[in-house]
PDB file of N, CA and C in Angstrom:
ATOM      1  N   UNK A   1       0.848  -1.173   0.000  1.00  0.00           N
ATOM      2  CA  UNK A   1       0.000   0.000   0.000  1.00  0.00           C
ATOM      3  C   UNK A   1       0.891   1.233   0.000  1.00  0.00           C
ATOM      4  N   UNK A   2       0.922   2.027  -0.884  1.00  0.00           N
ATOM      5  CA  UNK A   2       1.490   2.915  -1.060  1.00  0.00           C
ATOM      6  C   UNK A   2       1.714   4.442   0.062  1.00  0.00           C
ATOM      7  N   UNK A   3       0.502   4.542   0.876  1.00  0.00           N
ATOM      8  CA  UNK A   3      -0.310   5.297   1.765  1.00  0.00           C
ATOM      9  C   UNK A   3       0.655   5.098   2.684  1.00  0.00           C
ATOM     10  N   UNK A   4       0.902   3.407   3.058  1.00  0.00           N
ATOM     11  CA  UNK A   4       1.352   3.373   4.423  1.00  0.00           C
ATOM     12  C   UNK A   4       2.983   2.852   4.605  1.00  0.00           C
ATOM     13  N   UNK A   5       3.355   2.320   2.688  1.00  0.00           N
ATOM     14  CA  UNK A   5       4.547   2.083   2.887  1.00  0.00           C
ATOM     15  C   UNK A   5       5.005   0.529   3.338  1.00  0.00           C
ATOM     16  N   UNK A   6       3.547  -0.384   3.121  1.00  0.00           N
ATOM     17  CA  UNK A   6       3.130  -1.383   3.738  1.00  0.00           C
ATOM     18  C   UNK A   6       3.752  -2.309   2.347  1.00  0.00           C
ATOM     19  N   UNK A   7       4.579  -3.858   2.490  1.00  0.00           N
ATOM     20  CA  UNK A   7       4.941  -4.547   1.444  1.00  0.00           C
ATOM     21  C   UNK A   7       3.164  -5.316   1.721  1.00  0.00           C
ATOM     22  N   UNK A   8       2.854  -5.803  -0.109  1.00  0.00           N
ATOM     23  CA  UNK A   8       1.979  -6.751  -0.019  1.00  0.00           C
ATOM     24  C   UNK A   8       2.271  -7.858   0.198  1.00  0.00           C
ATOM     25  N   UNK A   9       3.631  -7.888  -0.712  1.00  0.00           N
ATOM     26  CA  UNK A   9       4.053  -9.447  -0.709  1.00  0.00           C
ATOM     27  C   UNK A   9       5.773  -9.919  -0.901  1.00  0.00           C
ATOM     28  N   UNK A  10       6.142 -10.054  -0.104  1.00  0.00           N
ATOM     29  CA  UNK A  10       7.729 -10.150  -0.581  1.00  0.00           C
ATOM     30  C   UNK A  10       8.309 -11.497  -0.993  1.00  0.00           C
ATOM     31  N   UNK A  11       8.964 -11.767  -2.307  1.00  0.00           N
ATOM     32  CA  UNK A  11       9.179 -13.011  -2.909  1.00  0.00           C
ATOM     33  C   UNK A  11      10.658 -13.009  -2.812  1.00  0.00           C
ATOM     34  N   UNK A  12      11.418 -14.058  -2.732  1.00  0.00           N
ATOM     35  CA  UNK A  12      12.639 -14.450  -2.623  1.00  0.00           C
ATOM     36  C   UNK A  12      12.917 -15.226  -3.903  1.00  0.00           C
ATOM     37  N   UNK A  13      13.478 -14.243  -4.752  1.00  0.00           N
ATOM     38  CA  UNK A  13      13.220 -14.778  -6.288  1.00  0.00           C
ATOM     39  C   UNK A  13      14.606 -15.197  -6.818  1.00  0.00           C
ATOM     40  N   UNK A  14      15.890 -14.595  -6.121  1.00  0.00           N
ATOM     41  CA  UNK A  14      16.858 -15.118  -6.363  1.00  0.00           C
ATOM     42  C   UNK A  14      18.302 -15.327  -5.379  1.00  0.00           C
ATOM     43  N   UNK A  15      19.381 -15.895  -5.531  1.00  0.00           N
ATOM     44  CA  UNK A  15      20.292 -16.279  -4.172  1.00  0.00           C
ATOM     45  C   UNK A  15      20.964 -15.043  -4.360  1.00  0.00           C
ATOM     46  N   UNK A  16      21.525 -14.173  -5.804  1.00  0.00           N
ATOM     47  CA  UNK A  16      22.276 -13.128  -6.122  1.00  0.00           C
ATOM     48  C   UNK A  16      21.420 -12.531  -6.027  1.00  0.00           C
ATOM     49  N   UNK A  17      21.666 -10.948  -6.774  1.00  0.00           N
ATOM     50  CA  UNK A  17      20.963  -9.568  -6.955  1.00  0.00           C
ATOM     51  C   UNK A  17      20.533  -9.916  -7.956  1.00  0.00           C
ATOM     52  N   UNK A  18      19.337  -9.500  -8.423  1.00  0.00           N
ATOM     53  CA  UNK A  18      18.639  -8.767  -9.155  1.00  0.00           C
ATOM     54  C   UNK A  18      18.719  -8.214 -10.223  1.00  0.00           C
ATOM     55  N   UNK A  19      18.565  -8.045 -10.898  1.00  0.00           N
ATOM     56  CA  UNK A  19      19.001  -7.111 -12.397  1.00  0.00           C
ATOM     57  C   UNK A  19      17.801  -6.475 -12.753  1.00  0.00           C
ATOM     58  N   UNK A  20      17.018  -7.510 -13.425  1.00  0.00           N
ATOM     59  CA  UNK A  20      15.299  -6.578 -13.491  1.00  0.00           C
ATOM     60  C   UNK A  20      14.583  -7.325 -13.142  1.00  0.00           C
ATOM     61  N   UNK A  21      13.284  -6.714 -13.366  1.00  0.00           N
ATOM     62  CA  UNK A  21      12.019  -7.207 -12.963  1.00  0.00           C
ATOM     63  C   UNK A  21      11.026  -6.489 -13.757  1.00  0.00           C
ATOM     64  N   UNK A  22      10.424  -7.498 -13.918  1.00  0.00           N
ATOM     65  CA  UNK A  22       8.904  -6.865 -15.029  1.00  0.00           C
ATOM     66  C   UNK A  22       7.440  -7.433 -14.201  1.00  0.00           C
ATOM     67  N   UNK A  23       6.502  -6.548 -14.522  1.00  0.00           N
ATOM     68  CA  UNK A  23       5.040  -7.135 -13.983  1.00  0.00           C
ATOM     69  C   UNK A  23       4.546  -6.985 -15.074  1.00  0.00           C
ATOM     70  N   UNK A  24       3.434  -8.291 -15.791  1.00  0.00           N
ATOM     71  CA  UNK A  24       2.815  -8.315 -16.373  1.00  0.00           C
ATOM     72  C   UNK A  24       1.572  -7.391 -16.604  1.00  0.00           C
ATOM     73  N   UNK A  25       0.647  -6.959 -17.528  1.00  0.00           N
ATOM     74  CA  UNK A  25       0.220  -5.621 -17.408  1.00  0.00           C
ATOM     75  C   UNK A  25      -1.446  -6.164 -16.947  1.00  0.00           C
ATOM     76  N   UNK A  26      -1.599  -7.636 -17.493  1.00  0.00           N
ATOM     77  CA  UNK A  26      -2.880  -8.335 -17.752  1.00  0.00           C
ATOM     78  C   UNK A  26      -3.216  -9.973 -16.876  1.00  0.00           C
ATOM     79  N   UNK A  27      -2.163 -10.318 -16.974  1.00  0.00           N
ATOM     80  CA  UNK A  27      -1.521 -11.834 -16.198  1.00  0.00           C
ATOM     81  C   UNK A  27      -1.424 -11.056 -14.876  1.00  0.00           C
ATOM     82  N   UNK A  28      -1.474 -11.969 -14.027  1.00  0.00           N
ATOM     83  CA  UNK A  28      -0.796 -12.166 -12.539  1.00  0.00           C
ATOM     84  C   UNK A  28       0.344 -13.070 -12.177  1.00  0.00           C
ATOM     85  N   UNK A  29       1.619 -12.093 -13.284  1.00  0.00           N
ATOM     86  CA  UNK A  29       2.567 -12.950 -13.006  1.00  0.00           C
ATOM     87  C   UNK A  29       3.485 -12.184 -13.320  1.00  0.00           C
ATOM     88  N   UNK A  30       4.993 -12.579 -12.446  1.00  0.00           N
ATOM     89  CA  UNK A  30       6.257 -11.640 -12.814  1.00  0.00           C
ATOM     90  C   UNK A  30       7.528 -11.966 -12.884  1.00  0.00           C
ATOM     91  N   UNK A  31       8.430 -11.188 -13.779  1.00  0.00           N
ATOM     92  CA  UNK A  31       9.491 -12.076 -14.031  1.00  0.00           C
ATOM     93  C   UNK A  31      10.797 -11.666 -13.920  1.00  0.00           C
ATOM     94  N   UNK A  32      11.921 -12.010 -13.377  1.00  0.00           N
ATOM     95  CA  UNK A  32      12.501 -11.476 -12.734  1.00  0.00           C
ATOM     96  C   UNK A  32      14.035 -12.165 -13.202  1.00  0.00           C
ATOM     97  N   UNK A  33      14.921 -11.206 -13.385  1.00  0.00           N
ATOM     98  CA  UNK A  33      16.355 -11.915 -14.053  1.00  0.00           C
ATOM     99  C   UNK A  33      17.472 -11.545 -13.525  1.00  0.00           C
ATOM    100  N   UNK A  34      18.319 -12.295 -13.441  1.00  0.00           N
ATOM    101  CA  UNK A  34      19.421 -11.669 -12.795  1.00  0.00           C
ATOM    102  C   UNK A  34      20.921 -11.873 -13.479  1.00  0.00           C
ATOM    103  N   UNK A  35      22.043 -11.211 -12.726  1.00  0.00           N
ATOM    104  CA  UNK A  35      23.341 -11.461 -13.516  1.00  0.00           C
ATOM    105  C   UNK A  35      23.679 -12.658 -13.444  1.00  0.00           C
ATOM    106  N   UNK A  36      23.106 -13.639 -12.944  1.00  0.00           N
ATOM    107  CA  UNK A  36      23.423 -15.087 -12.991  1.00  0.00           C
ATOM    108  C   UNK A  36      23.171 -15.948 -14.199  1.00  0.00           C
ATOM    109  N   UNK A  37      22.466 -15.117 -14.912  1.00  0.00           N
ATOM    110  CA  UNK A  37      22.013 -15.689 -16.191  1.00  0.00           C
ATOM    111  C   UNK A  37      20.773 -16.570 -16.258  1.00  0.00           C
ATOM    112  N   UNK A  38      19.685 -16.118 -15.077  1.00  0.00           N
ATOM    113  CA  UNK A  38      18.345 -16.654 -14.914  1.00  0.00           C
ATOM    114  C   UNK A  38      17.637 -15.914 -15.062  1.00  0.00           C
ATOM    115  N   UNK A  39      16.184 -16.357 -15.463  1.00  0.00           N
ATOM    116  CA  UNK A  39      15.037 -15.823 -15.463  1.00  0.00           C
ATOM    117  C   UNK A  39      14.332 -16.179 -14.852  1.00  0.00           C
ATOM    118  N   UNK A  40      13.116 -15.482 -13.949  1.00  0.00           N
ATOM    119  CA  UNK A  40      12.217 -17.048 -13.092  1.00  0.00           C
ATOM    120  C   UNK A  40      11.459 -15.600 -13.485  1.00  0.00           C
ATOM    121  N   UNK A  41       9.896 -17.129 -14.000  1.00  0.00           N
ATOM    122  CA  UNK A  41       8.643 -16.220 -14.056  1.00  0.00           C
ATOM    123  C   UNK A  41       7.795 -17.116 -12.698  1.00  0.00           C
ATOM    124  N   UNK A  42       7.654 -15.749 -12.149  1.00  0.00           N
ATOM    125  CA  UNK A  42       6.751 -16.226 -10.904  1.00  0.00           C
ATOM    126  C   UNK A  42       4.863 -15.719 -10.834  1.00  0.00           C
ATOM    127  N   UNK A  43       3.980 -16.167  -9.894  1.00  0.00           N
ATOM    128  CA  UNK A  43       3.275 -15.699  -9.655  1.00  0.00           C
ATOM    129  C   UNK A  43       2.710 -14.724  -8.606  1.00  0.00           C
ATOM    130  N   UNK A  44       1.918 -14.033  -8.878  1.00  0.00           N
ATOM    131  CA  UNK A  44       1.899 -12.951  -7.405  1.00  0.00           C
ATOM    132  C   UNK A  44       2.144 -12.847  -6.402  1.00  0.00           C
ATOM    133  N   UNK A  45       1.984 -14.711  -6.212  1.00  0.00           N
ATOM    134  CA  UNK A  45       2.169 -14.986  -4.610  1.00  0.00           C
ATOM    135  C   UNK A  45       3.017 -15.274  -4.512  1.00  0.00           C
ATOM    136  N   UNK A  46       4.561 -15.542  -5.578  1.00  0.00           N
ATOM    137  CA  UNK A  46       5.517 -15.667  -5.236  1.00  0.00           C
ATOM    138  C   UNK A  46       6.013 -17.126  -5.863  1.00  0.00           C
ATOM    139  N   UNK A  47       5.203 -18.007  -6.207  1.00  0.00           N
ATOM    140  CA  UNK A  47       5.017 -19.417  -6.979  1.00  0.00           C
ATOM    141  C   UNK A  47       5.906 -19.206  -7.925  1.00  0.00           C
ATOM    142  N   UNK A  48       7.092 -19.844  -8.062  1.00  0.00           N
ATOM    143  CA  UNK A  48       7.697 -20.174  -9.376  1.00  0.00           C
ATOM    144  C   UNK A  48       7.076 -20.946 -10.613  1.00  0.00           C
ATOM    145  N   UNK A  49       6.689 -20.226 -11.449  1.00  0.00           N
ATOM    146  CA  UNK A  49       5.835 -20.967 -12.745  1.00  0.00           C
ATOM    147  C   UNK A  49       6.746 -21.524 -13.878  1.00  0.00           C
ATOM    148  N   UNK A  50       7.988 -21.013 -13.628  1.00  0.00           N
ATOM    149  CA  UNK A  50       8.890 -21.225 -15.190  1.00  0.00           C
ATOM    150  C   UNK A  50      10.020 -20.817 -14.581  1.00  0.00           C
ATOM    151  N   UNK A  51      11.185 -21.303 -14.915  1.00  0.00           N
ATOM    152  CA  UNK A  51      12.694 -20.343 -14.837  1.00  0.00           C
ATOM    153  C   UNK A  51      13.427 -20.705 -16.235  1.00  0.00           C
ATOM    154  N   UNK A  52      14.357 -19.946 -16.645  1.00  0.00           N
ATOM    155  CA  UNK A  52      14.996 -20.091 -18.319  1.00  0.00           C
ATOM    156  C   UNK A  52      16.129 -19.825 -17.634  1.00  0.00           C
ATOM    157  N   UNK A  53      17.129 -20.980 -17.727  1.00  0.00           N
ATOM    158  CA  UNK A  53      18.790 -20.950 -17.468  1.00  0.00           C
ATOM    159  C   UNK A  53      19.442 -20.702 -18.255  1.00  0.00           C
ATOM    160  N   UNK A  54      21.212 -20.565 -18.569  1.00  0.00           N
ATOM    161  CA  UNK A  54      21.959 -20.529 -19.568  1.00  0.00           C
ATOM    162  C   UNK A  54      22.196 -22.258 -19.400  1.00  0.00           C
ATOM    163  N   UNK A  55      22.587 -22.360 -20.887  1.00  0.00           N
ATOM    164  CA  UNK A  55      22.498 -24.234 -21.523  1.00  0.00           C
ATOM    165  C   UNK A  55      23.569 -23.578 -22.596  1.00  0.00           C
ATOM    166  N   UNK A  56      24.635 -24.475 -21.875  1.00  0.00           N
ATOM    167  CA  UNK A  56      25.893 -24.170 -23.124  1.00  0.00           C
ATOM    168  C   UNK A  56      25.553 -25.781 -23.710  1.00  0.00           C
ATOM    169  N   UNK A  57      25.869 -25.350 -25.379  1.00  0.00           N
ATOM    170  CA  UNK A  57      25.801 -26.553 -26.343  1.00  0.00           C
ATOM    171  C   UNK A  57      24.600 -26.344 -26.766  1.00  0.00           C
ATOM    172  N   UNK A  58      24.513 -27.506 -27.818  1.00  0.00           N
ATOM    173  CA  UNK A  58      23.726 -27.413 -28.999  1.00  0.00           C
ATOM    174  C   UNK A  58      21.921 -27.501 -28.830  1.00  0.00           C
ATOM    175  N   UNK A  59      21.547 -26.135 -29.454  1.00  0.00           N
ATOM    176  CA  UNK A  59      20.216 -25.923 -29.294  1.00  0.00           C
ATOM    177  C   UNK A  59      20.134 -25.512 -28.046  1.00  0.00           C
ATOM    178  N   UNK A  60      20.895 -25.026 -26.834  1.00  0.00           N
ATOM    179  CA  UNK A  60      20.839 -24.466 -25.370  1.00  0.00           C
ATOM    180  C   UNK A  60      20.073 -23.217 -25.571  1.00  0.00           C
ATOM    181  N   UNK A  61      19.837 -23.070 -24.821  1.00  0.00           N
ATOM    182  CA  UNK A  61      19.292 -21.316 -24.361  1.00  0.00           C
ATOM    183  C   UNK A  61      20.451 -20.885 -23.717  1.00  0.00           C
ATOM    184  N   UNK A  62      20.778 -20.274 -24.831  1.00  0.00           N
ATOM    185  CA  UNK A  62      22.246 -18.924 -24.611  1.00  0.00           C
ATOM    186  C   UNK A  62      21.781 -17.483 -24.036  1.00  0.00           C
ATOM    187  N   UNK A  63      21.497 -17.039 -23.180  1.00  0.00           N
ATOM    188  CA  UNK A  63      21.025 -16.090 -22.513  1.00  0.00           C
ATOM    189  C   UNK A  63      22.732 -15.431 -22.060  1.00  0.00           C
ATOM    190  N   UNK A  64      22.651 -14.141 -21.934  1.00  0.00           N
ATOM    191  CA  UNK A  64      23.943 -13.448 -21.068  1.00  0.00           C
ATOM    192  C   UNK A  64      23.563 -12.992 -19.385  1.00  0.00           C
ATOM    193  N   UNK A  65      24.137 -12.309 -18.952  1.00  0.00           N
ATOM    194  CA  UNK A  65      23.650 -11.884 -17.645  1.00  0.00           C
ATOM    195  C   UNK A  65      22.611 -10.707 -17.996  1.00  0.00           C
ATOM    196  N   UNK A  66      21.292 -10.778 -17.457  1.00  0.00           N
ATOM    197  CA  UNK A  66      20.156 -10.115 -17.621  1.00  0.00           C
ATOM    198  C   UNK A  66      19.915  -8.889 -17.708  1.00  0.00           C
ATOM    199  N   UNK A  67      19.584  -7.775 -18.353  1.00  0.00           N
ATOM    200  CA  UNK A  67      20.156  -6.416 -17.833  1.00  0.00           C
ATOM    201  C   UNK A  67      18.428  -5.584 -18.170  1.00  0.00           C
ATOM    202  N   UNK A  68      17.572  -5.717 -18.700  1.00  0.00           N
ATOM    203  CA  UNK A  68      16.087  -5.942 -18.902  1.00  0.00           C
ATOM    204  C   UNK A  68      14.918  -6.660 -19.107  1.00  0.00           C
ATOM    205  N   UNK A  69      14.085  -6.760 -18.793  1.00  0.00           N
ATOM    206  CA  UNK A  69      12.816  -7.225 -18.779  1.00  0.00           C
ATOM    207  C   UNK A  69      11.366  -6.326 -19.370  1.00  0.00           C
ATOM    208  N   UNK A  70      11.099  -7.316 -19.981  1.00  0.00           N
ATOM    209  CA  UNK A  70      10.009  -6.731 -20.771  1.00  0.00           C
ATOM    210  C   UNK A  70       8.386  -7.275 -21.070  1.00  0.00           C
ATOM    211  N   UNK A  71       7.266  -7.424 -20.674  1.00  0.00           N
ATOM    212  CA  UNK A  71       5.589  -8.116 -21.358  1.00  0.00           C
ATOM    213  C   UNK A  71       5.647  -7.289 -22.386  1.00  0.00           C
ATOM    214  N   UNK A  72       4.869  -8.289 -22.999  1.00  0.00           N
ATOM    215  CA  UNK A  72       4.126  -7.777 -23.987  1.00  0.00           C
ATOM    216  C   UNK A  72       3.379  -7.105 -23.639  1.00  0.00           C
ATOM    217  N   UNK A  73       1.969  -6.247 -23.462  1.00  0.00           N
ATOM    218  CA  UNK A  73       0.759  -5.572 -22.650  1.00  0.00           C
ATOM    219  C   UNK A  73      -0.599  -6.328 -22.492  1.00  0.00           C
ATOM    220  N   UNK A  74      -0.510  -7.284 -23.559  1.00  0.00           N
ATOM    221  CA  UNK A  74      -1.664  -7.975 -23.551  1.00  0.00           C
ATOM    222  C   UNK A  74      -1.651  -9.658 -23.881  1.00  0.00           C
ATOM    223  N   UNK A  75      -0.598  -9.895 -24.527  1.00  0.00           N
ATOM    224  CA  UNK A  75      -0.278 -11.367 -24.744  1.00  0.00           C
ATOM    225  C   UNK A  75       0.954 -12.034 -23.638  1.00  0.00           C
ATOM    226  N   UNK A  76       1.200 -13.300 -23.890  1.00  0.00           N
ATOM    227  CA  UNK A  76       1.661 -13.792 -22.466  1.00  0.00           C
ATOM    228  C   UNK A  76       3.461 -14.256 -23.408  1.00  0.00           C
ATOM    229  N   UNK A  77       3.963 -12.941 -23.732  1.00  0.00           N
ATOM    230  CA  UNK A  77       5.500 -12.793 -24.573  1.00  0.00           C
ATOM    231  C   UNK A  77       6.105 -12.090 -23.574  1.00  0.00           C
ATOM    232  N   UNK A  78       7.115 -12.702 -22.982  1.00  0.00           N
ATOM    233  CA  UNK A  78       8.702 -12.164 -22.060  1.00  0.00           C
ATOM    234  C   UNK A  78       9.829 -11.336 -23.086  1.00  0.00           C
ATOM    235  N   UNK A  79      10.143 -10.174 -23.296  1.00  0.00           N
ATOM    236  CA  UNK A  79      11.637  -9.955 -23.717  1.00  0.00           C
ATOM    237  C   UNK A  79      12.776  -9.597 -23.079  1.00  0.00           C
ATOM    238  N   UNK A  80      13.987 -10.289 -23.071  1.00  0.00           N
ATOM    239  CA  UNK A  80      15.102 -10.332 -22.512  1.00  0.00           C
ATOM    240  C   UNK A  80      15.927  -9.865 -22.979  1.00  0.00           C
ATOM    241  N   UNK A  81      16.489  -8.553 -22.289  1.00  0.00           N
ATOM    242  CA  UNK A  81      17.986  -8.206 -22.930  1.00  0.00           C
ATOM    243  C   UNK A  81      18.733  -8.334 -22.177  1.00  0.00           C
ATOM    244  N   UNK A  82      20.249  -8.843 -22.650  1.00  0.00           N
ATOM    245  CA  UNK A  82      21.375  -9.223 -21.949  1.00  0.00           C
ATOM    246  C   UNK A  82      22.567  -8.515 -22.242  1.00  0.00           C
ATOM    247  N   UNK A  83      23.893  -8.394 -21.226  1.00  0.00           N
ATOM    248  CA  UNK A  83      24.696  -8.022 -21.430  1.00  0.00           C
ATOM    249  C   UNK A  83      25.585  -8.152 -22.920  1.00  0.00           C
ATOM    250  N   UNK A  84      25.210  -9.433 -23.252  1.00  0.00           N
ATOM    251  CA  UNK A  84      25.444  -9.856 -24.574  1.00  0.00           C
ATOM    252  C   UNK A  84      25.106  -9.448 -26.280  1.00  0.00           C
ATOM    253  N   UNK A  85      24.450  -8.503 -25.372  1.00  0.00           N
ATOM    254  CA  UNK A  85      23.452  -7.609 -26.682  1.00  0.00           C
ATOM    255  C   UNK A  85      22.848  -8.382 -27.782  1.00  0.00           C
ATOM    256  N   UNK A  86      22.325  -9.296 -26.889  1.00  0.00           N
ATOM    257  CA  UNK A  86      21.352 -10.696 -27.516  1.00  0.00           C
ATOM    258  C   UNK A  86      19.593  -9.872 -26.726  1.00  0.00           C
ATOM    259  N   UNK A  87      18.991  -9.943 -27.458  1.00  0.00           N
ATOM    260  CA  UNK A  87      17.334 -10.034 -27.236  1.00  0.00           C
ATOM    261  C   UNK A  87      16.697 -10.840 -27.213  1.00  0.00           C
ATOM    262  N   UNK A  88      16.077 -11.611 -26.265  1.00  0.00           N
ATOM    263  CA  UNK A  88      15.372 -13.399 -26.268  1.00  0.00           C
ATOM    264  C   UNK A  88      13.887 -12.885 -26.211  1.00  0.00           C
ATOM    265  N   UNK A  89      12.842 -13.321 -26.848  1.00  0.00           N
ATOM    266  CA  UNK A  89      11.596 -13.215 -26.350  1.00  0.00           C
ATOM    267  C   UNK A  89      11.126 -14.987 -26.383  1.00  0.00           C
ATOM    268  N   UNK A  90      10.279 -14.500 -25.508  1.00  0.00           N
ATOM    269  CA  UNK A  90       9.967 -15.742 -24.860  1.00  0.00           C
ATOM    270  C   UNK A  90       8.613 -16.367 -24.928  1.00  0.00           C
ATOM    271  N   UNK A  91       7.575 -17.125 -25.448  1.00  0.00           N
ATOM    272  CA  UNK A  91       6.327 -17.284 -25.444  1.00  0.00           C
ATOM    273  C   UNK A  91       5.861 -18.311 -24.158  1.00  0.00           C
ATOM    274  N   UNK A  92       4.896 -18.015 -23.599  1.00  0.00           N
ATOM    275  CA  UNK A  92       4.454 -18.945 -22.754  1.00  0.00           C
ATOM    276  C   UNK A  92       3.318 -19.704 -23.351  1.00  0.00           C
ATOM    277  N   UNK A  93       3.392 -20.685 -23.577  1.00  0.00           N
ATOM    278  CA  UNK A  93       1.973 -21.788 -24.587  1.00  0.00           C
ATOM    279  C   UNK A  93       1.969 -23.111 -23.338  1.00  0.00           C
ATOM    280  N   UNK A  94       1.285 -23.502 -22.992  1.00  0.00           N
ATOM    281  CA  UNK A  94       0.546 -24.743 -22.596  1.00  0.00           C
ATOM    282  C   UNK A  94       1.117 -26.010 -23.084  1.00  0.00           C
ATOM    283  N   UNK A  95       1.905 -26.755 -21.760  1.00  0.00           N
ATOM    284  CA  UNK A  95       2.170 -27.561 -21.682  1.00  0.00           C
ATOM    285  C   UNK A  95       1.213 -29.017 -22.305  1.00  0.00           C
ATOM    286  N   UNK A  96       1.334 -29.929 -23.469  1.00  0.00           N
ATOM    287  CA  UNK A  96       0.435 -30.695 -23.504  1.00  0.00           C
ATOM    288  C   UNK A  96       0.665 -31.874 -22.156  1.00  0.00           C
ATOM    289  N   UNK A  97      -0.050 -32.524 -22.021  1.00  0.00           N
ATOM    290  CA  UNK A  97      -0.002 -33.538 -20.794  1.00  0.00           C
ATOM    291  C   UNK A  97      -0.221 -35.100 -21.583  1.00  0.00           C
ATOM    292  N   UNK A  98       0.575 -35.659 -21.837  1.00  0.00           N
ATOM    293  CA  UNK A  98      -0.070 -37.343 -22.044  1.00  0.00           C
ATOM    294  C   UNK A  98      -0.435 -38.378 -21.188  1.00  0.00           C
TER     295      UNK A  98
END
C-alpha cells in the first residue's frame, strides 16, 4: 500500500541480486532476471511458474547476464535483454499432458 509504505508481498526470487524485474500488465505474473544468467517467471504470490537458465551446447538457451525485462501488454511474450546484446523473447503456450 502505497499510503502506508506497507509490502503486499515479498518473494525471494533469487540467491544473487537482481538485475530486473517486469510485472505483467494483464496476467498475474512476474518475471525477474538476474546477472546469474536466470530468469524465473513467478506468480503474485511468489510461486515459481517457469525459470529459463543458460544451456551451453547445442540448441541451449544462450542467454547473457540479464540487464532488462520486458511483457508484452496484452499477450503472455517475455523480452530479454542481456549483457550480450542478444534479445530473447519468450512465449508462454501450454504444456500438452499425455
Amino acid at each position: 500500500d502505497v499510503r502506508t509504505w506497507k509490502a503486499h508481498t515479498t518473494i525471494d526470487a533469487h540467491r544473487g541480486p537482481m538485475s530486473a524485474l517486469a510485472l505483467h500488465d494483464c496476467a498475474p505474473v512476474i518475471a525477474s532476471g538476474s546477472r546469474n544468467q536466470v530468469i524465473k517467471v513467478l506468480s503474485l504470490t511468489g510461486e515459481t511458474l517457469n525459470h529459463i537458465r543458460y544451456h551451453d551446447g547445442f540448441l541451449g538457451t544462450r542467454i547473457g547476464p540479464i540487464t532488462c525485462l520486458a511483457f508484452h501488454p496484452t499477450e503472455l511474450l517475455l523480452a530479454a535483454g542481456a549483457t550480450d546484446s542478444i534479445v530473447s523473447i519468450y512465449s508462454c503456450s501450454p504444456r500438452s499432458r499425455w
